[in-house]
PDB file of N, CA and C in Angstrom:
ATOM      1  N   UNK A   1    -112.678  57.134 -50.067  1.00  0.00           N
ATOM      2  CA  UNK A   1    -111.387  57.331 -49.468  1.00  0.00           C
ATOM      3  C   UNK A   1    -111.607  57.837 -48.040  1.00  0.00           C
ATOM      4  N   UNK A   2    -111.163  57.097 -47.132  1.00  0.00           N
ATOM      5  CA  UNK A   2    -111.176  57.869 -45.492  1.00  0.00           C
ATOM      6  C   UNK A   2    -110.158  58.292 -45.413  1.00  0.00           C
ATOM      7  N   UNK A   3    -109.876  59.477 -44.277  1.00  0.00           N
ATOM      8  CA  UNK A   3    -108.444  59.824 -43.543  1.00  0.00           C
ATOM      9  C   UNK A   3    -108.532  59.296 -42.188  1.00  0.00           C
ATOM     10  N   UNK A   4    -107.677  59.448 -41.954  1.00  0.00           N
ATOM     11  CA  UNK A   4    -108.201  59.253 -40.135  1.00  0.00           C
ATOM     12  C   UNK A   4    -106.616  60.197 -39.974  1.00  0.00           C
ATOM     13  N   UNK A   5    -107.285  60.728 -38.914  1.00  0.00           N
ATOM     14  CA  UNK A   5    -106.149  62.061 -39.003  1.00  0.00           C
ATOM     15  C   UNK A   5    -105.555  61.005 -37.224  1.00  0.00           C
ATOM     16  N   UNK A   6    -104.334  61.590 -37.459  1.00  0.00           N
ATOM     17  CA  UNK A   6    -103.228  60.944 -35.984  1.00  0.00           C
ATOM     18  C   UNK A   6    -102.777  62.065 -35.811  1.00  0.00           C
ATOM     19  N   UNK A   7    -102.342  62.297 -34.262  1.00  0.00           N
ATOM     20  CA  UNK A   7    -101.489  63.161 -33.615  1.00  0.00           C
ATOM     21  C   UNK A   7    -100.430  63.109 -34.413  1.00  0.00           C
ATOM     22  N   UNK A   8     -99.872  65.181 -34.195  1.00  0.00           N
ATOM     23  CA  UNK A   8     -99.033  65.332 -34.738  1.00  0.00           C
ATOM     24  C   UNK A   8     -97.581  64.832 -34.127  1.00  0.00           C
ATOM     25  N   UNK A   9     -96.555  64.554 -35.311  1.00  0.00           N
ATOM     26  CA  UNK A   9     -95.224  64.077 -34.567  1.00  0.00           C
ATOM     27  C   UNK A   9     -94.368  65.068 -34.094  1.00  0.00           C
ATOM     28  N   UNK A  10     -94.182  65.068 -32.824  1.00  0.00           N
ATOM     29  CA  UNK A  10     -93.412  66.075 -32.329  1.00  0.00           C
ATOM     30  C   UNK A  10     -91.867  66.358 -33.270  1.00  0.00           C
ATOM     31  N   UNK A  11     -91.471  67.222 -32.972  1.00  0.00           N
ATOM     32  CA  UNK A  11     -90.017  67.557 -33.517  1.00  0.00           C
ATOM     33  C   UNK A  11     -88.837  66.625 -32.872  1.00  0.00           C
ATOM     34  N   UNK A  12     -87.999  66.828 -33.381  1.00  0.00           N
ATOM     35  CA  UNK A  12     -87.315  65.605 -32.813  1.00  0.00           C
ATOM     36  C   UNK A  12     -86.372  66.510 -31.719  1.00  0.00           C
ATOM     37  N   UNK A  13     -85.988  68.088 -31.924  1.00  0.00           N
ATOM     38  CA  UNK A  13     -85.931  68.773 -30.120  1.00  0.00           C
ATOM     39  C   UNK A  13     -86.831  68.163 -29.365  1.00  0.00           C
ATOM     40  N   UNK A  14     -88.350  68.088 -29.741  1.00  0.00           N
ATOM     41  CA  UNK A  14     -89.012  68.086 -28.267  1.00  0.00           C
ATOM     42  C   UNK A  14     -89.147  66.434 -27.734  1.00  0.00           C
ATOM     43  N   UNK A  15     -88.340  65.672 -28.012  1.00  0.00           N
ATOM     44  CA  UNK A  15     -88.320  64.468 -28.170  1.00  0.00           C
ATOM     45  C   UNK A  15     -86.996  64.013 -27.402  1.00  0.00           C
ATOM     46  N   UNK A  16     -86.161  65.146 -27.264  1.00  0.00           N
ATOM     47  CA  UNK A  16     -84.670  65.246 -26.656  1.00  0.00           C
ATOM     48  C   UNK A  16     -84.779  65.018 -24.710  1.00  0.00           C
ATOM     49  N   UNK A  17     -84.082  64.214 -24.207  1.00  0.00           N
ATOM     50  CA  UNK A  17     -84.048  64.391 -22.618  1.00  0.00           C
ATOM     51  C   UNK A  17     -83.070  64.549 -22.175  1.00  0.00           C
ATOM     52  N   UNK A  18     -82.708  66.462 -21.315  1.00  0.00           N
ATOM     53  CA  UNK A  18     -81.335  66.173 -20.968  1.00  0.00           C
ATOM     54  C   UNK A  18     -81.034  66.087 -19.757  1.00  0.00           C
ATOM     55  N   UNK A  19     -79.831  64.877 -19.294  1.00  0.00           N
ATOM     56  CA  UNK A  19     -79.438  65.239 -17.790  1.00  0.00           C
ATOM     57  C   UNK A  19     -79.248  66.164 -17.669  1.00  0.00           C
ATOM     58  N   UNK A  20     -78.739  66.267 -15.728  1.00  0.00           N
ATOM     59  CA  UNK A  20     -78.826  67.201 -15.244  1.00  0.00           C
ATOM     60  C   UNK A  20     -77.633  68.498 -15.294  1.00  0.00           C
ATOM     61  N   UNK A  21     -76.069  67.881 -15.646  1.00  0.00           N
ATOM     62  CA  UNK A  21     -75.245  68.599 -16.373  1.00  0.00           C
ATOM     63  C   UNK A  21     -75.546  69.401 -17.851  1.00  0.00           C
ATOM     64  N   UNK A  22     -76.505  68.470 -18.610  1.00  0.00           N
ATOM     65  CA  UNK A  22     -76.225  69.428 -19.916  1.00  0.00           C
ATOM     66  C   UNK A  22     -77.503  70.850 -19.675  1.00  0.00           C
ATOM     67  N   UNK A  23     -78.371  70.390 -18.886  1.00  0.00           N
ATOM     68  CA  UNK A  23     -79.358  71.238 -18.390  1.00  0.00           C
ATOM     69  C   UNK A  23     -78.655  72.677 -18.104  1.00  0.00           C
ATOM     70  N   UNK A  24     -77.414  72.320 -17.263  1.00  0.00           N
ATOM     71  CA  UNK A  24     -77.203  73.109 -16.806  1.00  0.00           C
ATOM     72  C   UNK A  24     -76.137  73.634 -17.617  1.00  0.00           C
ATOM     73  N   UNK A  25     -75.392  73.167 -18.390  1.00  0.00           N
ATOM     74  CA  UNK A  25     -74.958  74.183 -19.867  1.00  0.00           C
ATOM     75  C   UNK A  25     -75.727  74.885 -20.659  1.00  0.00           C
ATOM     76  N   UNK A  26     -77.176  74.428 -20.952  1.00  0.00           N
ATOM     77  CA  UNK A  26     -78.273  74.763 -21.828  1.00  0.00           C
ATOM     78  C   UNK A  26     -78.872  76.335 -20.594  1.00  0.00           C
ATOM     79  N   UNK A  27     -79.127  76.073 -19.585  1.00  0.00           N
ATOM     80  CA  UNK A  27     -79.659  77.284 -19.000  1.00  0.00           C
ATOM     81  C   UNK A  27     -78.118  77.920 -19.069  1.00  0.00           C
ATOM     82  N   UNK A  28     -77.140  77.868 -18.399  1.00  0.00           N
ATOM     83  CA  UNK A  28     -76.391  78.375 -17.850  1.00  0.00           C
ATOM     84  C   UNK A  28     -76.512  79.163 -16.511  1.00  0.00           C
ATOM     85  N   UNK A  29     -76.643  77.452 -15.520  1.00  0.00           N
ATOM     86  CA  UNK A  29     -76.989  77.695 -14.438  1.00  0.00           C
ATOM     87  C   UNK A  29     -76.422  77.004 -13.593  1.00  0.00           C
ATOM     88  N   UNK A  30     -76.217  76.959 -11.971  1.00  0.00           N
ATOM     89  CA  UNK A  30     -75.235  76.157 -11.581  1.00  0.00           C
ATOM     90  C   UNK A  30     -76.084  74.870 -10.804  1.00  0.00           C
ATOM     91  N   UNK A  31     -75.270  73.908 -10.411  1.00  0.00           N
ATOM     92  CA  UNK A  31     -76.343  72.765 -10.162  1.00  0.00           C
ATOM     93  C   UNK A  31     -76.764  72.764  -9.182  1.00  0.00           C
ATOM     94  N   UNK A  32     -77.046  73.859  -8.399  1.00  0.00           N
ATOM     95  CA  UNK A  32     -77.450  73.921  -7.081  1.00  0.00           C
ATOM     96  C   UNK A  32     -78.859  74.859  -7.438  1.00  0.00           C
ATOM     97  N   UNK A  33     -78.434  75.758  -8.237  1.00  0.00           N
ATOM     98  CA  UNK A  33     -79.645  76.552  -9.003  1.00  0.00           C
ATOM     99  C   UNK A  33     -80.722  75.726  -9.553  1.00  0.00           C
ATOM    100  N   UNK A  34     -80.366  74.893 -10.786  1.00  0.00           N
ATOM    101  CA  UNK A  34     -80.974  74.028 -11.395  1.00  0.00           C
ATOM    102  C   UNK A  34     -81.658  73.238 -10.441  1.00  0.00           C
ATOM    103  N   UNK A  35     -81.337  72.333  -9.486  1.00  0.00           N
ATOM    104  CA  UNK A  35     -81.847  71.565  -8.311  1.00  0.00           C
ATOM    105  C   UNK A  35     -82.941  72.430  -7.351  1.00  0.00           C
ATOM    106  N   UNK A  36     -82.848  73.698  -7.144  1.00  0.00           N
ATOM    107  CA  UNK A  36     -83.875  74.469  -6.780  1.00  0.00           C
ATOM    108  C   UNK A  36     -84.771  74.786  -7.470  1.00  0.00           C
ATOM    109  N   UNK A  37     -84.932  75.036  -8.554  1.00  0.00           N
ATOM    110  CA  UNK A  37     -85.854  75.156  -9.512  1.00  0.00           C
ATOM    111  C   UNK A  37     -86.495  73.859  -9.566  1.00  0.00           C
ATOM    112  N   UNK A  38     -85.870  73.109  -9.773  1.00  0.00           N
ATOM    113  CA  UNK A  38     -86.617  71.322  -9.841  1.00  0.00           C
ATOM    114  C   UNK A  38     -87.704  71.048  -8.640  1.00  0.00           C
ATOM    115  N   UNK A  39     -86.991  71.892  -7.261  1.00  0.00           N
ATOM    116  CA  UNK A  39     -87.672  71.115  -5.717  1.00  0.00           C
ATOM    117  C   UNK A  39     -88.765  72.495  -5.688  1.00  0.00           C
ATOM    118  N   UNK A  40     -88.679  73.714  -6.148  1.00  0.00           N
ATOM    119  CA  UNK A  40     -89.813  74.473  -6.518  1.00  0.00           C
ATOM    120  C   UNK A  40     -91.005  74.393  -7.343  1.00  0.00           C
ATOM    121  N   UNK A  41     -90.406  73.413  -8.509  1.00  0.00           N
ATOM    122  CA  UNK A  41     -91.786  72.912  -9.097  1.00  0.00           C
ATOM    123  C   UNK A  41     -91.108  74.230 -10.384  1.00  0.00           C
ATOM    124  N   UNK A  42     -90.794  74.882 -10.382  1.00  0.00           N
ATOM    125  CA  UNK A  42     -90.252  76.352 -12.254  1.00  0.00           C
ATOM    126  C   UNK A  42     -89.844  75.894 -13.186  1.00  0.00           C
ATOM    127  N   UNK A  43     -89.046  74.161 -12.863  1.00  0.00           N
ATOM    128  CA  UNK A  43     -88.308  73.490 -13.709  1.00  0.00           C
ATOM    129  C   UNK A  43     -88.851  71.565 -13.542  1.00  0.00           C
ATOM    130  N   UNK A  44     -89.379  71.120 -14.484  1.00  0.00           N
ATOM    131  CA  UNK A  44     -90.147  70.188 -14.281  1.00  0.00           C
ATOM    132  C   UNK A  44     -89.219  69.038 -15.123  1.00  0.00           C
ATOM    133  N   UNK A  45     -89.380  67.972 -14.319  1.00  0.00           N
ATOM    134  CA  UNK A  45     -88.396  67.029 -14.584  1.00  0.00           C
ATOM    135  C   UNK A  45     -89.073  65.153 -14.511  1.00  0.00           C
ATOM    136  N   UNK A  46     -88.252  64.637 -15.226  1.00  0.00           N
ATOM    137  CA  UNK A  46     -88.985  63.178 -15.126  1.00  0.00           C
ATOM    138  C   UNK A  46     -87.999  62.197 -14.745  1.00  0.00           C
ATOM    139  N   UNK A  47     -88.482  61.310 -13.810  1.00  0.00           N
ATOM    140  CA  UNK A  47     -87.695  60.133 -13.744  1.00  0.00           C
ATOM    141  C   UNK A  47     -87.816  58.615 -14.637  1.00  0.00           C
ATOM    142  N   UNK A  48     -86.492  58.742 -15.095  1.00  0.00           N
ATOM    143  CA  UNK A  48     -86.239  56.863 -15.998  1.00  0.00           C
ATOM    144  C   UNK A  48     -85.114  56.136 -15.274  1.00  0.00           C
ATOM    145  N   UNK A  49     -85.667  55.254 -14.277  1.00  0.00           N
ATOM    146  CA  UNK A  49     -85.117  54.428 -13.587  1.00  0.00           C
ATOM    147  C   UNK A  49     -84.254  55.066 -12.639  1.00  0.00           C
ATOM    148  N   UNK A  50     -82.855  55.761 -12.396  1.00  0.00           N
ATOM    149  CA  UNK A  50     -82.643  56.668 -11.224  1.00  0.00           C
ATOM    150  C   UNK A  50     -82.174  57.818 -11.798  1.00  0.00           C
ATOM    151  N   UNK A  51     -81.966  58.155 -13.185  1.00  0.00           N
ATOM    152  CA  UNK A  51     -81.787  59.053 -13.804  1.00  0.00           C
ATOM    153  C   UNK A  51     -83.282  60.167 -13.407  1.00  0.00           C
ATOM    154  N   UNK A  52     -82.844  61.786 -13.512  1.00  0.00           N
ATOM    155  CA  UNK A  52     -83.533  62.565 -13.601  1.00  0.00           C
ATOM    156  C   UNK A  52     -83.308  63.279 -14.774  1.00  0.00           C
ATOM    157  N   UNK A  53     -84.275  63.312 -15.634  1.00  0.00           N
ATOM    158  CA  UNK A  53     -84.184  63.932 -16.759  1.00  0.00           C
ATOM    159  C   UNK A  53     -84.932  65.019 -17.476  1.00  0.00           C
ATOM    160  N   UNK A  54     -84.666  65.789 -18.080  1.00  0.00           N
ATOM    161  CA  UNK A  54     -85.543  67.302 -18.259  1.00  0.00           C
ATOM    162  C   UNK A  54     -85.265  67.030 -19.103  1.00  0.00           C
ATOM    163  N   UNK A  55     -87.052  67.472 -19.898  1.00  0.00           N
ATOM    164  CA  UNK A  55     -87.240  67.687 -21.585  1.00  0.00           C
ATOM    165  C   UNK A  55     -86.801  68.846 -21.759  1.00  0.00           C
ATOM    166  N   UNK A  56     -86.701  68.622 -23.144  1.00  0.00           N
ATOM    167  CA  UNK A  56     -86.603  70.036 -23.994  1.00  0.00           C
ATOM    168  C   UNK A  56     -87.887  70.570 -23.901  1.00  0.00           C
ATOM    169  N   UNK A  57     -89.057  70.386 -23.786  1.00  0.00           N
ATOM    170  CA  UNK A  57     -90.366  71.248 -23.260  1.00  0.00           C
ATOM    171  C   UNK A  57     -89.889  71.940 -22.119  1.00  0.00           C
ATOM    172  N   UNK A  58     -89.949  71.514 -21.061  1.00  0.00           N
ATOM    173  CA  UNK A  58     -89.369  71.675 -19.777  1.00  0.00           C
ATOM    174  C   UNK A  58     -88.432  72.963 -19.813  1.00  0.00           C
ATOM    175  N   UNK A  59     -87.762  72.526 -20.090  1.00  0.00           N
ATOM    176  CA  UNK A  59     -86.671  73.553 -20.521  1.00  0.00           C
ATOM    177  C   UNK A  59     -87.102  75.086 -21.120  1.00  0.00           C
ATOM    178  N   UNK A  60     -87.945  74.575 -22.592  1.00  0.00           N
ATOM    179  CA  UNK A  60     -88.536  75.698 -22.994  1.00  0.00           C
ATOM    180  C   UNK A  60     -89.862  76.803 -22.321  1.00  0.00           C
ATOM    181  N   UNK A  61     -90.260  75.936 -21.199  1.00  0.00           N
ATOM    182  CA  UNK A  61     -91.252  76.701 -20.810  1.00  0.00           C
ATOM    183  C   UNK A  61     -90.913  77.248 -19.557  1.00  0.00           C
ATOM    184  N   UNK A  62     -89.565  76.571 -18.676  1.00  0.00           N
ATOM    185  CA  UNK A  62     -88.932  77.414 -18.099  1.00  0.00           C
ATOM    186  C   UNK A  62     -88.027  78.651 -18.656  1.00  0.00           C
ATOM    187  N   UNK A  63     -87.652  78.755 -19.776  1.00  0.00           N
ATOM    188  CA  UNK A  63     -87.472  80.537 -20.006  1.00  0.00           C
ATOM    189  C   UNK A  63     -88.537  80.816 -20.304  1.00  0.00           C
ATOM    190  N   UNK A  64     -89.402  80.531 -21.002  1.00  0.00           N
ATOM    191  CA  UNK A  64     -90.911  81.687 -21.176  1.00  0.00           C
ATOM    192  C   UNK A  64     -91.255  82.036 -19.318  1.00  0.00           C
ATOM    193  N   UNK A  65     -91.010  81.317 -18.552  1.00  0.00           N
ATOM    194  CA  UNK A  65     -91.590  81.535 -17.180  1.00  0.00           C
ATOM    195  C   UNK A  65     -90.428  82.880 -17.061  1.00  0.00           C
ATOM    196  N   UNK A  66     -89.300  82.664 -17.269  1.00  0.00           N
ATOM    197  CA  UNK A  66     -88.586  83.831 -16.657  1.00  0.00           C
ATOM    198  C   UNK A  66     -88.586  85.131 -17.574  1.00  0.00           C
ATOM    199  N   UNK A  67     -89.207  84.825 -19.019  1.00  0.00           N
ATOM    200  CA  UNK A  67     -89.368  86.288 -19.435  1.00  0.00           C
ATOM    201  C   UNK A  67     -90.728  87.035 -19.045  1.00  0.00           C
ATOM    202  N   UNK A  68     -91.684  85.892 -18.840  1.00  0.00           N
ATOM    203  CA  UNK A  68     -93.061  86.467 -18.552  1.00  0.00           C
ATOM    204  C   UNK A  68     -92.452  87.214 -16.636  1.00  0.00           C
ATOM    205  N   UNK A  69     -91.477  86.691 -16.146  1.00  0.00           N
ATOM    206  CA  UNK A  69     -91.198  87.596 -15.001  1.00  0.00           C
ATOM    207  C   UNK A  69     -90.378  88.703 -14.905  1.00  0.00           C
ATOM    208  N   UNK A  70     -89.508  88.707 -16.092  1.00  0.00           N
ATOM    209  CA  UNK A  70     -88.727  90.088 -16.508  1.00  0.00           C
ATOM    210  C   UNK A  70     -89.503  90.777 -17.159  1.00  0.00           C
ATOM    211  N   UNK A  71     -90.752  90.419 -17.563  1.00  0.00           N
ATOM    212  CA  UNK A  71     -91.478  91.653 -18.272  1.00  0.00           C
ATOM    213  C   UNK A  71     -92.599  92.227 -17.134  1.00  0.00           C
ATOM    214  N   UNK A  72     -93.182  91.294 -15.765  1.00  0.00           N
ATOM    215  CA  UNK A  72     -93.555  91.992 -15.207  1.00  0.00           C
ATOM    216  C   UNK A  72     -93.191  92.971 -14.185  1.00  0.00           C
ATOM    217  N   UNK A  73     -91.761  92.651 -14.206  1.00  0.00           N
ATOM    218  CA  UNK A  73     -90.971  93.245 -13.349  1.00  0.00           C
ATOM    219  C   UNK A  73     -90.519  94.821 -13.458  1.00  0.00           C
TER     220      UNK A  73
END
């Protein structure tokens, strides 16, 4: 009997892409905020055809960025 082991399947959150409005319901941030974070590089984003779209990774590792800065603060 072989296995052959395969990458694990992501969750189907991290599989989610949201524009740039729901982004900004999900942070609760305004779109001028959100758009600075994007042209800073804090908030990382992908393009599909002229859409800009942020993962749910993305997303999640921009609040770990802002608690790892409220805790050094």
């Amino acid at each position: 009997m072989t296995t052959t082991t395969q990458a694990p399947v992501p969750a189907a959150n991290d599989l989610e892409l949201y524009r740039i409005p729901q982004a900004m319901r999900l942070l609760k941030l305004s779109r001028t905020v959100i758009y600075e974070q994007l042209r800073t590089g804090r908030l990382r984003s992908i393009h599909q055809g002229r859409a800009r779209l942020i993962t749910a990774a993305a997303i999640r590792d921009y609040i770990a960025l802002l608690e790892r800065e409220s805790e050094a603060a």
